[in-house]
C-alpha atoms as a PDB file:
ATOM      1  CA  UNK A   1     112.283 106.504  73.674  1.00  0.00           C
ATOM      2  CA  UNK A   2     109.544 108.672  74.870  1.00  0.00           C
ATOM      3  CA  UNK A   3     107.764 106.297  75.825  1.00  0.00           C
ATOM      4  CA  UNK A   4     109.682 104.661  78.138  1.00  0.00           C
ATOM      5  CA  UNK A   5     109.939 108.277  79.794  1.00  0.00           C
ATOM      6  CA  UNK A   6     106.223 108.410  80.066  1.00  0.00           C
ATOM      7  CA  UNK A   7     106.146 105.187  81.467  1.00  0.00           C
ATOM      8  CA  UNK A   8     108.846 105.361  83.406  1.00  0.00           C
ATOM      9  CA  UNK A   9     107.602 108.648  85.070  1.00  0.00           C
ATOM     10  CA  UNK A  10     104.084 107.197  85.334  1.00  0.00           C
ATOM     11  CA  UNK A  11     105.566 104.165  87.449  1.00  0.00           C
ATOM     12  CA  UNK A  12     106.945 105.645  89.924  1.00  0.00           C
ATOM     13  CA  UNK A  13     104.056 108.424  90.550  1.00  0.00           C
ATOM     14  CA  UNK A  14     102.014 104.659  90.944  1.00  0.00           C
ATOM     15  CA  UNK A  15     105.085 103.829  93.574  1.00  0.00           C
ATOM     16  CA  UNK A  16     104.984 106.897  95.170  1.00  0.00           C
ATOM     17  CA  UNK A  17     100.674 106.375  95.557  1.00  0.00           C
ATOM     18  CA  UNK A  18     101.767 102.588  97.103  1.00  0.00           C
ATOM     19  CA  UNK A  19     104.310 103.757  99.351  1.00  0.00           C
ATOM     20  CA  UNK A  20     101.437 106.530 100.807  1.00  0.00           C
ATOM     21  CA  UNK A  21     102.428 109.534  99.918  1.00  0.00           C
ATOM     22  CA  UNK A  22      99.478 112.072  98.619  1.00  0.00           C
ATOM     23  CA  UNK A  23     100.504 113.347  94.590  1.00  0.00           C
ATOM     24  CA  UNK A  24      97.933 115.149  93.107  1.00  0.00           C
ATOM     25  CA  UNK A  25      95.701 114.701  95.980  1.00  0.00           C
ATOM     26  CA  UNK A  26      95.549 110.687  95.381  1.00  0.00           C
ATOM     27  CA  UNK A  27      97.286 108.476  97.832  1.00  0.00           C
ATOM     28  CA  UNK A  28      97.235 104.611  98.147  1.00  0.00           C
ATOM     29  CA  UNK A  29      95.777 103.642 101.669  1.00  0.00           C
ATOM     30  CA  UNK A  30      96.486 100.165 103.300  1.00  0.00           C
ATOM     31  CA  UNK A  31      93.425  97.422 103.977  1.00  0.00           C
ATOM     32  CA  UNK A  32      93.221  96.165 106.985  1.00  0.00           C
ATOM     33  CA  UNK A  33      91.788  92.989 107.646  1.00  0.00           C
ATOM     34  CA  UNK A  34      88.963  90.670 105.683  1.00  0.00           C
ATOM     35  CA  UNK A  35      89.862  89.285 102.069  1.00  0.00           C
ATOM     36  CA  UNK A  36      91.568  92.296 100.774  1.00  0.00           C
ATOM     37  CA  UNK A  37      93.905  92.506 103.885  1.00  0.00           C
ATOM     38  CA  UNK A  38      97.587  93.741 102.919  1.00  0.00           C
ATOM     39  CA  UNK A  39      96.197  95.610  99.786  1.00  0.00           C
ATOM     40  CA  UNK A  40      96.535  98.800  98.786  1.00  0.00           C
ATOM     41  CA  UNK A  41      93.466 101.100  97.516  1.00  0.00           C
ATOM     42  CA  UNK A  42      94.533 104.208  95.533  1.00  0.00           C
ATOM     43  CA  UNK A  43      92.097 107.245  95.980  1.00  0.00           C
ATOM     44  CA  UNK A  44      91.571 110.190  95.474  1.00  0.00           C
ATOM     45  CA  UNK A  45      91.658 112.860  98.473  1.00  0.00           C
ATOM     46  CA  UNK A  46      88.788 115.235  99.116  1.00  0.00           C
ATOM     47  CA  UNK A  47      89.340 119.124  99.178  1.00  0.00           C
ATOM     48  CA  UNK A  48      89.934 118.359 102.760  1.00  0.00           C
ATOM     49  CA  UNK A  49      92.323 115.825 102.507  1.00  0.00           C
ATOM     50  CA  UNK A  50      89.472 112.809 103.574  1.00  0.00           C
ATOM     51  CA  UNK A  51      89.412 109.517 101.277  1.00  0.00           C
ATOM     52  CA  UNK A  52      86.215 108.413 100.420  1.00  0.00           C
ATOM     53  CA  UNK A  53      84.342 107.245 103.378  1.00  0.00           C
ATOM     54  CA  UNK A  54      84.512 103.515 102.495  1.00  0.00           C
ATOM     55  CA  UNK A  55      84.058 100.727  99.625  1.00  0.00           C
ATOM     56  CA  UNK A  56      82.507  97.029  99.647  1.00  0.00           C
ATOM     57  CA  UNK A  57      83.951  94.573  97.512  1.00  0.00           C
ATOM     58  CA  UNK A  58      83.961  91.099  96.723  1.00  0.00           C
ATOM     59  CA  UNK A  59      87.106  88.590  97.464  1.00  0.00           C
ATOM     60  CA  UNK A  60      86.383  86.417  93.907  1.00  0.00           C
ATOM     61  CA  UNK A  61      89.071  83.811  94.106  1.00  0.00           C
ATOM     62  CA  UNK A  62      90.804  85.210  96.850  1.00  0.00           C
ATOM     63  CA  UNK A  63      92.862  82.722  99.181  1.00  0.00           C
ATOM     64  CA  UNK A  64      91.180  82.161 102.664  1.00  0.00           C
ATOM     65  CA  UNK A  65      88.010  81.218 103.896  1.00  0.00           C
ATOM     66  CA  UNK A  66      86.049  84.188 102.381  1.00  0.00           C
ATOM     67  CA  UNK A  67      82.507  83.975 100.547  1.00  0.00           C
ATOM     68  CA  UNK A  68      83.249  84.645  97.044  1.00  0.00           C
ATOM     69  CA  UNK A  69      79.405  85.838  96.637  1.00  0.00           C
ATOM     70  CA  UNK A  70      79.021  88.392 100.382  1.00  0.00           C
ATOM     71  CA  UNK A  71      80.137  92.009  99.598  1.00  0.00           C
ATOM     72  CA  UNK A  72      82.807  92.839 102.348  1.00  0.00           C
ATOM     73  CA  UNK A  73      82.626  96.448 103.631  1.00  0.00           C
ATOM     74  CA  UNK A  74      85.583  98.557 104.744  1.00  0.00           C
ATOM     75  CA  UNK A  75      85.350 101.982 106.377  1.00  0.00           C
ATOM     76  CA  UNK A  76      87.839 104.680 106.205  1.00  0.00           C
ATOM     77  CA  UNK A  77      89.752 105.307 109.487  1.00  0.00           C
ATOM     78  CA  UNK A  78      92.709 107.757 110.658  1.00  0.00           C
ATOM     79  CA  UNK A  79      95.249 105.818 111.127  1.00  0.00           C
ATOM     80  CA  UNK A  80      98.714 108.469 112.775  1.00  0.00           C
ATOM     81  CA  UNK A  81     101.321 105.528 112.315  1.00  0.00           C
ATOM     82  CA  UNK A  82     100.784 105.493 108.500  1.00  0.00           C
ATOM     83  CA  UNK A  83     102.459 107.173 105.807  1.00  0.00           C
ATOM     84  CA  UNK A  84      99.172 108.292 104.019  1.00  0.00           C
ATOM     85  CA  UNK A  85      97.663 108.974 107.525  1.00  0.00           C
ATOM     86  CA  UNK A  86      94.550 106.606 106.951  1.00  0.00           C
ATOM     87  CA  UNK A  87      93.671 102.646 106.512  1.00  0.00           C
ATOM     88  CA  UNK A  88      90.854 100.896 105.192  1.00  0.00           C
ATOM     89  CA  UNK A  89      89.471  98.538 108.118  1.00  0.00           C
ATOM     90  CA  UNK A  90      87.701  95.719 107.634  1.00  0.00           C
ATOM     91  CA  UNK A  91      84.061  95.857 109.020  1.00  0.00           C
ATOM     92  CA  UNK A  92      81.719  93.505 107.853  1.00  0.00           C
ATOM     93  CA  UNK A  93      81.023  90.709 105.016  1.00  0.00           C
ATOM     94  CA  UNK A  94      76.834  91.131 103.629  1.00  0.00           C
ATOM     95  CA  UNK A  95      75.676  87.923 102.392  1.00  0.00           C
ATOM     96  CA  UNK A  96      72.276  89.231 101.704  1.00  0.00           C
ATOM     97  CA  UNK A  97      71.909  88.744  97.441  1.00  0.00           C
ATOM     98  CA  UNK A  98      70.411  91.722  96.784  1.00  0.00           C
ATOM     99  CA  UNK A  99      72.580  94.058  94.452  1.00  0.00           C
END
C-alpha cells in the first residue's frame, strides 16, 4: 500500500506542476506556438523565480507540417494571464544540420 501513497502523492505534485503552480521551485509553463504548441514544459525556477531562458527541440513525428529534422527554438516570456506567470513562445525552426 505504500506505494500507491508514493505514487499517488507524486501524481498530483506532477498535476499541480501542469496546472502552473510553482512546488519546489519547478512549475510547468505552457508552449506557445510551432510543433510543441499546447504542451507543457516542467522546469525548474531560478533563485529568482526566472525559467530557463529557452529550449530548441525537434517535432519527430509530430502532426502538422513541421520538419522532423530543423531544431525549433522557443524563448521564455512573461506571460501576467498565466497561472505560472510565463509561456514558452515559439520563435524560430533552424534547418541548418549542424549539431
Amino acid at each position: 500500500m505504500g506505494d500507491e501513497d508514493e505514487n499517488s502523492e507524486h501524481l498530483a505534485l506532477i498535476r499541480r506542476w501542469l496546472a502552473g503552480e510553482t512546488v519546489n521551485n519547478t512549475v510547468g509553463i505552457e508552449i506557445v506556438g510551432g510543433p510543441f504548441n499546447g504542451r507543457t514544459k516542467i522546469v525548474h525556477l531560478d533563485q529568482a523565480g526566472v525559467p530557463p531562458a529557452g529550449f530548441r527541440g525537434r517535432p519527430g513525428q509530430a502532426p502538422g507540417p513541421w520538419n522532423p529534422t530543423a531544431r525549433h527554438t522557443y524563448l521564455a516570456v512573461q506571460a501576467a494571464d498565466t497561472t505560472a506567470g510565463w509561456i514558452y513562445e515559439y520563435t524560430e525552426a533552424d534547418t541548418t544540420t549542424g549539431d
